[in-house]
C-alpha atoms as a PDB file:
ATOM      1  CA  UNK A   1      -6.203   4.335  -0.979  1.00  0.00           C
ATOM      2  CA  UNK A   2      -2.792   5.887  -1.094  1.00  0.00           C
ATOM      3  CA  UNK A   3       0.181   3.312  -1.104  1.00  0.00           C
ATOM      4  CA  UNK A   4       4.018   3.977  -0.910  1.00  0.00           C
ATOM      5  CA  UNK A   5       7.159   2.128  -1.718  1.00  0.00           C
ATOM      6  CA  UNK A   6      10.093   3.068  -0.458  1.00  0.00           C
ATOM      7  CA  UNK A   7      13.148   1.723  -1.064  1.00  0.00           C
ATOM      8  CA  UNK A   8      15.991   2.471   2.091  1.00  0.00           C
ATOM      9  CA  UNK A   9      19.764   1.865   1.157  1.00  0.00           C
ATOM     10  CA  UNK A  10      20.691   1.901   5.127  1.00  0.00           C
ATOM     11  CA  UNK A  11      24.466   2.483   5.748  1.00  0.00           C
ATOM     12  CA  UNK A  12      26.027  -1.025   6.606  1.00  0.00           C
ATOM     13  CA  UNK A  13      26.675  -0.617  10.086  1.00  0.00           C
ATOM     14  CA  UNK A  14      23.170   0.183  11.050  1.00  0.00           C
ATOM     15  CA  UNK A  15      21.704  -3.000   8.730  1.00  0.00           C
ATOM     16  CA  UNK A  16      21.380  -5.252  10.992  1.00  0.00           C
ATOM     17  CA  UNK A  17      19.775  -3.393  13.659  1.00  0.00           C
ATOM     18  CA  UNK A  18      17.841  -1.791  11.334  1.00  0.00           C
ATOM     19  CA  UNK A  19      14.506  -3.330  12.044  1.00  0.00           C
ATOM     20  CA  UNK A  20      14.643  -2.402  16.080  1.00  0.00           C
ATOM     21  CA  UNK A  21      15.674   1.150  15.108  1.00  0.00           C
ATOM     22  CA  UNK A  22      12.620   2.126  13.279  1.00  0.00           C
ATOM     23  CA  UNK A  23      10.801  -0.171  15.707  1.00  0.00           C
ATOM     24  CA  UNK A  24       9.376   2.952  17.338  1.00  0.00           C
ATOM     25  CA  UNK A  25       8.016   4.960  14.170  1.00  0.00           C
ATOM     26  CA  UNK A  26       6.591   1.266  12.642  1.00  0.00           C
ATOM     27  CA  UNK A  27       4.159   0.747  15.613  1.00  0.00           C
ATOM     28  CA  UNK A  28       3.135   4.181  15.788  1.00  0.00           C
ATOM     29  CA  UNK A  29       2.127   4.561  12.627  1.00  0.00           C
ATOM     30  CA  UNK A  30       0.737   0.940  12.410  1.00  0.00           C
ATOM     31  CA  UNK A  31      -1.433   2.502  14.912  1.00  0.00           C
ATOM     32  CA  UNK A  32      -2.861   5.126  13.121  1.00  0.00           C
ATOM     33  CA  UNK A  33      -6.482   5.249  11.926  1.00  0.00           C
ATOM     34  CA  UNK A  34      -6.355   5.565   8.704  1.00  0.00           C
ATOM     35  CA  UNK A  35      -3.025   2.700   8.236  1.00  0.00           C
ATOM     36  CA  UNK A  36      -4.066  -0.167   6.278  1.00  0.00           C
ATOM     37  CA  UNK A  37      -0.548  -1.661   6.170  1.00  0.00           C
ATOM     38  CA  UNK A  38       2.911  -0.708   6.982  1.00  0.00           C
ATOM     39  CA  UNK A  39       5.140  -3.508   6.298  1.00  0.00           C
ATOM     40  CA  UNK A  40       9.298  -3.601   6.146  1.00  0.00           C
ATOM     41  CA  UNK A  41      10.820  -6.353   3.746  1.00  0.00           C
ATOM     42  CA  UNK A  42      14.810  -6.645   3.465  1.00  0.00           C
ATOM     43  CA  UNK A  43      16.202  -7.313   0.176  1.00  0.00           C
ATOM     44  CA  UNK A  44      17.401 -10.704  -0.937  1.00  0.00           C
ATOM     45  CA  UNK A  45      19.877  -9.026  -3.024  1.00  0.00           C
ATOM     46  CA  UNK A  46      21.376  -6.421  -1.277  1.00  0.00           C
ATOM     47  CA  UNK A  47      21.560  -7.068   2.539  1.00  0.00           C
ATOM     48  CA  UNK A  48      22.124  -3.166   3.314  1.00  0.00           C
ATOM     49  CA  UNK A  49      18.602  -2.443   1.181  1.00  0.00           C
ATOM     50  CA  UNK A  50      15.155  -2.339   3.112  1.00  0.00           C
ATOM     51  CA  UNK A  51      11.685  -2.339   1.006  1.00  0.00           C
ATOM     52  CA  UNK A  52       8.673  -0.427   2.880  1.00  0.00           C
ATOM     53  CA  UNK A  53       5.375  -1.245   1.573  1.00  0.00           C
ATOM     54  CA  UNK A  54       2.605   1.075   3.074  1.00  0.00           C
ATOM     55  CA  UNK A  55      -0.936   2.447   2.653  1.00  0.00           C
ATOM     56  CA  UNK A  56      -3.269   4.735   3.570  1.00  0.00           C
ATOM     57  CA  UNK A  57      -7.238   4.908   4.055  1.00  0.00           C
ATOM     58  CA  UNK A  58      -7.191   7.923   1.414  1.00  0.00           C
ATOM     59  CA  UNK A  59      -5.496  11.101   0.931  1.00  0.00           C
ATOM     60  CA  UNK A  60      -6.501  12.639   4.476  1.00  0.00           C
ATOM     61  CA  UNK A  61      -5.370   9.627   6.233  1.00  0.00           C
ATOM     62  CA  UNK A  62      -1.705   9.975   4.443  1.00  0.00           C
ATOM     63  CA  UNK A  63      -1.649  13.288   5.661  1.00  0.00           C
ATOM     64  CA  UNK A  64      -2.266  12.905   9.064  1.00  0.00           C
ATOM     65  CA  UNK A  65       0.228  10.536   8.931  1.00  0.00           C
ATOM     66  CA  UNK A  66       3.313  12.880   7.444  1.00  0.00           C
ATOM     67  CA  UNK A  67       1.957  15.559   9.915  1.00  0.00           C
ATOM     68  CA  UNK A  68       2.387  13.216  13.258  1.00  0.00           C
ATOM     69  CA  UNK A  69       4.755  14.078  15.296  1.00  0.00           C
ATOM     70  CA  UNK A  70       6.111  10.487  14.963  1.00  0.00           C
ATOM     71  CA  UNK A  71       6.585  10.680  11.038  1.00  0.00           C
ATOM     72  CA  UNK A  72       8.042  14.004  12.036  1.00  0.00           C
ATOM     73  CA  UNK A  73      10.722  12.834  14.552  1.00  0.00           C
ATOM     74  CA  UNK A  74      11.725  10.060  12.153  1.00  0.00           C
ATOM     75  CA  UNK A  75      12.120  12.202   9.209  1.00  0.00           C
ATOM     76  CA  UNK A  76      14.678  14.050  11.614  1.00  0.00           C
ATOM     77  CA  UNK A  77      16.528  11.223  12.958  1.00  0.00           C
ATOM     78  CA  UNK A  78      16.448   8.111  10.169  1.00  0.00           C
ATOM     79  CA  UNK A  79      18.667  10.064   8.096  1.00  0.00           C
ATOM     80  CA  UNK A  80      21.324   9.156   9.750  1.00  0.00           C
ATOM     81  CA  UNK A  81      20.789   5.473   8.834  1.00  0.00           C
ATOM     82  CA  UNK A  82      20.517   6.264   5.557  1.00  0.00           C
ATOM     83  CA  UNK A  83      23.468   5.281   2.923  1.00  0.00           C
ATOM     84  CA  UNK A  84      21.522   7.436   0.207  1.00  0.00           C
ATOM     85  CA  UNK A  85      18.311   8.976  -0.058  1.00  0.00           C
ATOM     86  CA  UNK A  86      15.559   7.151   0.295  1.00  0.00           C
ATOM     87  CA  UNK A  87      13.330   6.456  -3.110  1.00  0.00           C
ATOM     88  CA  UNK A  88       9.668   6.691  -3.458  1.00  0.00           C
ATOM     89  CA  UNK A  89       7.234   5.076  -5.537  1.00  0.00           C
ATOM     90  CA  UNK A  90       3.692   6.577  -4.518  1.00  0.00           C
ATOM     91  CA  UNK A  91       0.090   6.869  -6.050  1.00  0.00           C
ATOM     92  CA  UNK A  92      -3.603   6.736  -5.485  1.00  0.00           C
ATOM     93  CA  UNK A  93      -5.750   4.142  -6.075  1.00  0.00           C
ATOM     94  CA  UNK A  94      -9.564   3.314  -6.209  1.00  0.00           C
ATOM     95  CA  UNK A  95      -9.556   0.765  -3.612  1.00  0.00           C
ATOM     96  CA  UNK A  96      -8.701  -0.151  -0.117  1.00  0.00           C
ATOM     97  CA  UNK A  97      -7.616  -3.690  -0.055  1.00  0.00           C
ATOM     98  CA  UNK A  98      -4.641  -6.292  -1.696  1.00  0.00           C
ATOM     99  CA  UNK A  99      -5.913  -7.589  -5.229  1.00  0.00           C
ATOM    100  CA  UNK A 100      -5.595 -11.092  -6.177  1.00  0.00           C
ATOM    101  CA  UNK A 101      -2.873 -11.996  -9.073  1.00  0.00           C
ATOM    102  CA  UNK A 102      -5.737 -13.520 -11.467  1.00  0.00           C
ATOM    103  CA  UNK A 103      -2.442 -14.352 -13.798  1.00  0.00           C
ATOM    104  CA  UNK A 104      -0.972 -17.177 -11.127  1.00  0.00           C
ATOM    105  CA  UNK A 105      -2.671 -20.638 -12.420  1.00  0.00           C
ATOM    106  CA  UNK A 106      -3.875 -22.518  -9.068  1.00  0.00           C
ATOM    107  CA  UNK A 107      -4.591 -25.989  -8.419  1.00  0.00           C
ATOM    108  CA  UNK A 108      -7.445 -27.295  -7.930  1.00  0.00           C
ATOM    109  CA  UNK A 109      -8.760 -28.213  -4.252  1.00  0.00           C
END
């Protein structure tokens, strides 16, 4: 599985609205084959700073996605959201679901 972080600074005026303007490029790409997840979070901190959390069947299926032409028209257009570049945090790993947090003590049912 291939996941991504990325971490959008989007320019004030466009924060609010921010969800509805990538509305287009989220459901296309949630509609790829090879998306496991593809999820936008907004910071509790920073109101102008968006969190996207995404993943990918395996290497082939994150390439198909940057090749699409939807990935390609946003790459073209969301810049001008932007307040900064957007930064990446994104690796490979040998499975293709969430893990449990073994760490967080649960109560008993």
């Amino acid at each position: 599985m291939i996941t991504i972080t990325v971490k959008w600074d989007v320019k004030p005026e466009y924060a609010d609205d921010y969800m509805e303007l990538t509305r287009e490029f989220t459901e296309a790409t949630r509609a790829e084959p090879g998306c496991l997840w593809f999820d936008w979070s907004r910071s509790v901190d920073n109101p102008n700073e968006y969190v996207l959390v995404e993943a990918f069947r395996d290497g082939a299926a994150g390439g198909e996605h940057v090749n699409s032409e939807h990935f390609k028209k946003a790459m073209a257009t969301h810049g001008e959201y932007a307040a900064s570049r957007p930064k990446i945090i994104s690796y490979e790993i040998p499975q293709d679901e969430w893990s449990e947090l073994g760490e967080l003590q649960m109560p008993e049912a």
